[in-house]
C-alpha atoms as a PDB file:
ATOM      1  CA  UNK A   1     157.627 107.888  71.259  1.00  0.00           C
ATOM      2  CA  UNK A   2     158.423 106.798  74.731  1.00  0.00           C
ATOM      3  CA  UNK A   3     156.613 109.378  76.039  1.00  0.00           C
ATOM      4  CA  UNK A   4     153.566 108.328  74.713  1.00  0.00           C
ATOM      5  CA  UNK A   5     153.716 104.953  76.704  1.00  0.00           C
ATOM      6  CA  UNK A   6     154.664 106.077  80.649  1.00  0.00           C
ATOM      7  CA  UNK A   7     151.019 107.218  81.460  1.00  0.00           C
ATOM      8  CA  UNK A   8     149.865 103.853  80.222  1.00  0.00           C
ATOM      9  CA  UNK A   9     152.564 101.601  82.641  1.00  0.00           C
ATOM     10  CA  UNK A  10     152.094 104.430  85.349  1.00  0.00           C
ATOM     11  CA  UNK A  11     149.350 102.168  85.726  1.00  0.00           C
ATOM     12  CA  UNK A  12     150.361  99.071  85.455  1.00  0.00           C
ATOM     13  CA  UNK A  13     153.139  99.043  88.127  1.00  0.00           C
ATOM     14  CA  UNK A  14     150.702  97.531  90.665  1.00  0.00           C
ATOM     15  CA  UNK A  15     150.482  94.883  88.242  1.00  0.00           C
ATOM     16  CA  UNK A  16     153.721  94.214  88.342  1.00  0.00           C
ATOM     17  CA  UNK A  17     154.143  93.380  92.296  1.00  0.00           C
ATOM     18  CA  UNK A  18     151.112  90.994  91.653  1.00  0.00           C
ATOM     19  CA  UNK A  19     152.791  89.793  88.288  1.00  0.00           C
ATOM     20  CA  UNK A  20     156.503  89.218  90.729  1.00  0.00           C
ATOM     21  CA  UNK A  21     155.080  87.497  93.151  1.00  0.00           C
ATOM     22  CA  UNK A  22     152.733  85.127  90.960  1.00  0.00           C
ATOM     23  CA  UNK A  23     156.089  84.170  89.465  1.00  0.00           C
ATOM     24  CA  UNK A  24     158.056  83.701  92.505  1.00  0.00           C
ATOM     25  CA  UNK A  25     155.155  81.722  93.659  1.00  0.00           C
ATOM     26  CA  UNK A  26     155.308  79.354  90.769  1.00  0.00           C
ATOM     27  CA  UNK A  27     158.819  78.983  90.464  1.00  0.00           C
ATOM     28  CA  UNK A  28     159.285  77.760  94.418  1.00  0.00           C
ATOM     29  CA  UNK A  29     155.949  75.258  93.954  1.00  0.00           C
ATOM     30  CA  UNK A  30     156.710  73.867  90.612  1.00  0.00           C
ATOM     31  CA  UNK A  31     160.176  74.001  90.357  1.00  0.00           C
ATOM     32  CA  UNK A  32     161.759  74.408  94.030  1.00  0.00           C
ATOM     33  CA  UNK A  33     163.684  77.533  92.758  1.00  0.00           C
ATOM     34  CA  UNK A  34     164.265  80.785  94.848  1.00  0.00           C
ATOM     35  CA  UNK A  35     165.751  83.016  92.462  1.00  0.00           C
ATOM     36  CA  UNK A  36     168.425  85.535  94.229  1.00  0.00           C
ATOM     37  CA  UNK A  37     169.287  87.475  90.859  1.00  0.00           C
ATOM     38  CA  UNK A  38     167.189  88.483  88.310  1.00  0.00           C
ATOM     39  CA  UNK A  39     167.584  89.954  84.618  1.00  0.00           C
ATOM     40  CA  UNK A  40     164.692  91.342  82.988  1.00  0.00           C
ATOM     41  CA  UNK A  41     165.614  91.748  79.262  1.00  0.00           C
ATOM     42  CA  UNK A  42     163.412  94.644  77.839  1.00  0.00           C
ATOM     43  CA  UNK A  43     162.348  96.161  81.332  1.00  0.00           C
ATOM     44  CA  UNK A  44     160.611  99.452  79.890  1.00  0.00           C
ATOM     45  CA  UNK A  45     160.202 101.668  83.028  1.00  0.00           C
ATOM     46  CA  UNK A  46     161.409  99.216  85.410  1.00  0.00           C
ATOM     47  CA  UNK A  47     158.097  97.934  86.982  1.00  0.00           C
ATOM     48  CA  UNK A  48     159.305  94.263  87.062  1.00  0.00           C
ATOM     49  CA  UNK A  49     163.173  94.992  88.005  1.00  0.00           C
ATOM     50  CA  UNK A  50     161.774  97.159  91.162  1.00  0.00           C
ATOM     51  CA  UNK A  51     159.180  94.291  92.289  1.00  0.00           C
ATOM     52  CA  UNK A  52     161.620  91.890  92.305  1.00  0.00           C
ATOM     53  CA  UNK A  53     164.492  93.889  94.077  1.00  0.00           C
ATOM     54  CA  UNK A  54     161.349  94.675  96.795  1.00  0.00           C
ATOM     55  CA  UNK A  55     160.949  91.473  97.161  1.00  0.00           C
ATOM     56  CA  UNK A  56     164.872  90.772  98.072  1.00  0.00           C
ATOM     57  CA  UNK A  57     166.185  89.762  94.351  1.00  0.00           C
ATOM     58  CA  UNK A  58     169.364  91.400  92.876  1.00  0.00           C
ATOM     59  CA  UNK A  59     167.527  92.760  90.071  1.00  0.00           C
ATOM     60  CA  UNK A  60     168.986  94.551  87.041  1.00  0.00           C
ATOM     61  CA  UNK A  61     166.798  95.775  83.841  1.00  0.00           C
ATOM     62  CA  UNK A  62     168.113  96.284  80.321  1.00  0.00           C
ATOM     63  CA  UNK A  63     166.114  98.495  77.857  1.00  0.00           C
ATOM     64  CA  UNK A  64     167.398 100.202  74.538  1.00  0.00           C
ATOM     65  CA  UNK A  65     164.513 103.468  75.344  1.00  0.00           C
ATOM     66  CA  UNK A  66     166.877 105.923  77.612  1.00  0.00           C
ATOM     67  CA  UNK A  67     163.767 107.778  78.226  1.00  0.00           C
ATOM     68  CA  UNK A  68     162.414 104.747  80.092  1.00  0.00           C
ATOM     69  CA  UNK A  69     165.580 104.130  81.646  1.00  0.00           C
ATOM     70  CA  UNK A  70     165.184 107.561  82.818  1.00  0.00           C
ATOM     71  CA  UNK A  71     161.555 106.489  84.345  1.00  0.00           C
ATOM     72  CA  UNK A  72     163.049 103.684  86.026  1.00  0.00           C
ATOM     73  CA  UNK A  73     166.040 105.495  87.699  1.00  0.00           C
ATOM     74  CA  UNK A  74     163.693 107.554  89.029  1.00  0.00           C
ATOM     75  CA  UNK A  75     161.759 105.294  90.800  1.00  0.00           C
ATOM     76  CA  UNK A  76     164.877 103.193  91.870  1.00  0.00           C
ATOM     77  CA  UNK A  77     164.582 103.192  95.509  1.00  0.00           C
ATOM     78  CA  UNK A  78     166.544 100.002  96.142  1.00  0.00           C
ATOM     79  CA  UNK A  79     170.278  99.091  96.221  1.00  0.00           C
ATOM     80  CA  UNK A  80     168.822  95.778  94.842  1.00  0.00           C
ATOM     81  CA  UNK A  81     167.795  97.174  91.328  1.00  0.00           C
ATOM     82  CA  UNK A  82     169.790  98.576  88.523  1.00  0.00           C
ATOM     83  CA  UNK A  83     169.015  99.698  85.280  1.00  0.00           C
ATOM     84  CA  UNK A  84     171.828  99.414  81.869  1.00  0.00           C
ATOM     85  CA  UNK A  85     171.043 100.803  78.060  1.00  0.00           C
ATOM     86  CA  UNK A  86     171.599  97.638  76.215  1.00  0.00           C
ATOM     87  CA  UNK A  87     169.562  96.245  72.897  1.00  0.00           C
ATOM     88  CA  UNK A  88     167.991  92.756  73.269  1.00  0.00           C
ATOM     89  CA  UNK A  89     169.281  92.110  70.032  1.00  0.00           C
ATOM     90  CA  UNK A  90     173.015  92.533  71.369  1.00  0.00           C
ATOM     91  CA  UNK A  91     172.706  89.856  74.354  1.00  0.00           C
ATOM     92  CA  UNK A  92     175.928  88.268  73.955  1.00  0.00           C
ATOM     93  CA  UNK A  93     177.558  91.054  75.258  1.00  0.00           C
ATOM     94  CA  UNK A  94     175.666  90.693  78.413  1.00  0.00           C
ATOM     95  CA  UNK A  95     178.052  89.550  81.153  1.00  0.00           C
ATOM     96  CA  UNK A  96     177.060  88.164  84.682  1.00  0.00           C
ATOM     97  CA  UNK A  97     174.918  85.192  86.076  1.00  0.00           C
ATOM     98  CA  UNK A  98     171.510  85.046  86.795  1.00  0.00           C
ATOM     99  CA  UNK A  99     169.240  82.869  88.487  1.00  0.00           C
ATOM    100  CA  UNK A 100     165.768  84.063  86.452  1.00  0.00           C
ATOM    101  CA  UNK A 101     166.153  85.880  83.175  1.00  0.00           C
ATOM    102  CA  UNK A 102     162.595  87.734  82.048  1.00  0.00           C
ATOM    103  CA  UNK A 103     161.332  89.683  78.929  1.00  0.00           C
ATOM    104  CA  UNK A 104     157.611  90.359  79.823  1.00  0.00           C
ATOM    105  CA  UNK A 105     154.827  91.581  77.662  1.00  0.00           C
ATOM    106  CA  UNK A 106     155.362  91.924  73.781  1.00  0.00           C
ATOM    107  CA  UNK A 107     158.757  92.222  73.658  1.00  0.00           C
ATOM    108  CA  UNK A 108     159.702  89.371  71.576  1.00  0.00           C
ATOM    109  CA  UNK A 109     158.020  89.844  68.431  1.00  0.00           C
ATOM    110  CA  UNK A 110     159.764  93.469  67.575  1.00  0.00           C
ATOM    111  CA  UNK A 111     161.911  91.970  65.544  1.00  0.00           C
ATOM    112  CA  UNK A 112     162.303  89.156  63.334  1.00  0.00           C
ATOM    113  CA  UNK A 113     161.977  85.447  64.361  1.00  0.00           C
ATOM    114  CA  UNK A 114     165.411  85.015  63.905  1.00  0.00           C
ATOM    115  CA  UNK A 115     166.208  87.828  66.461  1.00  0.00           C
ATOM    116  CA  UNK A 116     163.237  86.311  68.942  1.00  0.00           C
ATOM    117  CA  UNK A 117     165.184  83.124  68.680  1.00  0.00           C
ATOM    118  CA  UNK A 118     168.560  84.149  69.554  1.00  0.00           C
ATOM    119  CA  UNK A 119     166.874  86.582  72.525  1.00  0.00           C
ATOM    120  CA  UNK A 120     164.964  83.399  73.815  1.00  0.00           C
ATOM    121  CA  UNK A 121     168.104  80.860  73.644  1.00  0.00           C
ATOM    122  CA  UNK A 122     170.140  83.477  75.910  1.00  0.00           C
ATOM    123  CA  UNK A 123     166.585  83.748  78.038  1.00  0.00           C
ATOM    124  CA  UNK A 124     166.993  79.706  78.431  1.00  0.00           C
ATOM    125  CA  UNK A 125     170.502  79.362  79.466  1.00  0.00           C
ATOM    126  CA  UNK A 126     168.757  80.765  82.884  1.00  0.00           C
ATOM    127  CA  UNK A 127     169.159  77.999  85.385  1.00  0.00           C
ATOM    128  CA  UNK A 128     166.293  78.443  87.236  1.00  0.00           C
ATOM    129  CA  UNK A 129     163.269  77.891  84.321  1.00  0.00           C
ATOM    130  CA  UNK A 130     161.506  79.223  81.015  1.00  0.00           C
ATOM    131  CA  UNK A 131     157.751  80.376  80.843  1.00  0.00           C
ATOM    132  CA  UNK A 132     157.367  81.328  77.279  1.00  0.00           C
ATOM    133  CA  UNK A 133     153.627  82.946  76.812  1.00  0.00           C
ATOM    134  CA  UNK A 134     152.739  84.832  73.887  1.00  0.00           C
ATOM    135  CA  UNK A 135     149.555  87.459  73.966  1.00  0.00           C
ATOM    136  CA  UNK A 136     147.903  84.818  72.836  1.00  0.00           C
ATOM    137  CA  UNK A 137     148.508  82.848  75.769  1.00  0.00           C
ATOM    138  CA  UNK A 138     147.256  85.301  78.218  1.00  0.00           C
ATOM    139  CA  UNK A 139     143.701  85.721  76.305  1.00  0.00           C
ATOM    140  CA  UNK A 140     143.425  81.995  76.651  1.00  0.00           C
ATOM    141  CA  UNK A 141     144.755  81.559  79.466  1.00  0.00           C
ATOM    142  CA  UNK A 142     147.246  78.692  77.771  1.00  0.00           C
ATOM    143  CA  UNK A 143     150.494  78.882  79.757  1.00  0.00           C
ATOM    144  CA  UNK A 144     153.620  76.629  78.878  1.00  0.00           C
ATOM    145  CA  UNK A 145     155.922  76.003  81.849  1.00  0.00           C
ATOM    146  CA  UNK A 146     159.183  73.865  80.477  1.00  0.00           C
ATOM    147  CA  UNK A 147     162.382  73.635  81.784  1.00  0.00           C
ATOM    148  CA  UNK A 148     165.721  75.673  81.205  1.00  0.00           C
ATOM    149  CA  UNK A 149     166.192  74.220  77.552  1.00  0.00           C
ATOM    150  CA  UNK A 150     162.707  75.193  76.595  1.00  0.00           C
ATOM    151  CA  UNK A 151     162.131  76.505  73.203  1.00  0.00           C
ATOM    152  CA  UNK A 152     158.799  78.211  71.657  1.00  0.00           C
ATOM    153  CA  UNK A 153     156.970  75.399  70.104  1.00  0.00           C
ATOM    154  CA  UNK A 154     156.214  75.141  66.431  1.00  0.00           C
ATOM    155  CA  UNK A 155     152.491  76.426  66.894  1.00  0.00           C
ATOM    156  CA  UNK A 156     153.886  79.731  68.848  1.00  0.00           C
ATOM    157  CA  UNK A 157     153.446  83.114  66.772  1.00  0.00           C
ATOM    158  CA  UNK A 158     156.391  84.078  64.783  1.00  0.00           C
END
């Protein structure tokens, strides 16, 4: 099924370096944070992982597809980004520190709510902040910024 989606985010790694920097931007205005490591739960073919280790970040991607693992590795041209097979729904196994934790796109939302719940309180022990947006966020344009502890109010999707 994978290979069904890596035409589609072929074209949507430009995106991404637009899509890194908008959130490095906003993290060092609104909340004085440079990130040095990054996590992006969910990375898909890697298009957020390698625009953040371009831009200096430790980055490392987890995604349970090995054929978009596969995608990614190929494209890994930094010492800065790494890619592990790992299921979001197994997170506490995840060890290491990060400054910025990410799951972009429709990632949450695969599973139950009880599963988006436990992905997005390991998401929030970040130190450095939480955006939670939801699809319908983007088509509105309706972005919550909250700190670490945020949670996904009780009007978010389920």
């Amino acid at each position: 099924m994978a290979d069904l989606y890596v035409p589609f985010f072929e074209e949507r790694f430009d995106a991404a370096e637009e899509q890194a920097d908008r959130l490095l931007d906003l993290l060092a205005t609104e909340f004085d944070a440079d990130p040095e490591t990054a996590l992006d739960v969910a990375c898909g073919a890697g298009r957020h992982v390698l625009a953040f280790a371009d831009r200096g970040l430790d980055a490392e991607g987890l995604d349970f597809s090995e054929r978009f693992l596969d995608e990614a590795r190929e494209r890994e041209l930094s010492d800065n980004a790494a890619f592990r097979h790992h299921d979001m729904r197994e997170l506490d196994e995840v060890t290491g520190s990060y400054d910025l934790v990410t799951s972009f796109w429709n990632s949450l939302g695969y599973y139950d709510r009880a599963t988006d719940e436990r992905v997005f309180e390991f998401v929030a022990g970040a130190e450095t902040a939480v955006i939670y947006m939801t699809v319908e966020d983007l088509l509105t344009d309706d972005v919550r910024v909250a700190g670490a502890r945020a949670r996904p109010t009780a009007s978010s999707p389920s």
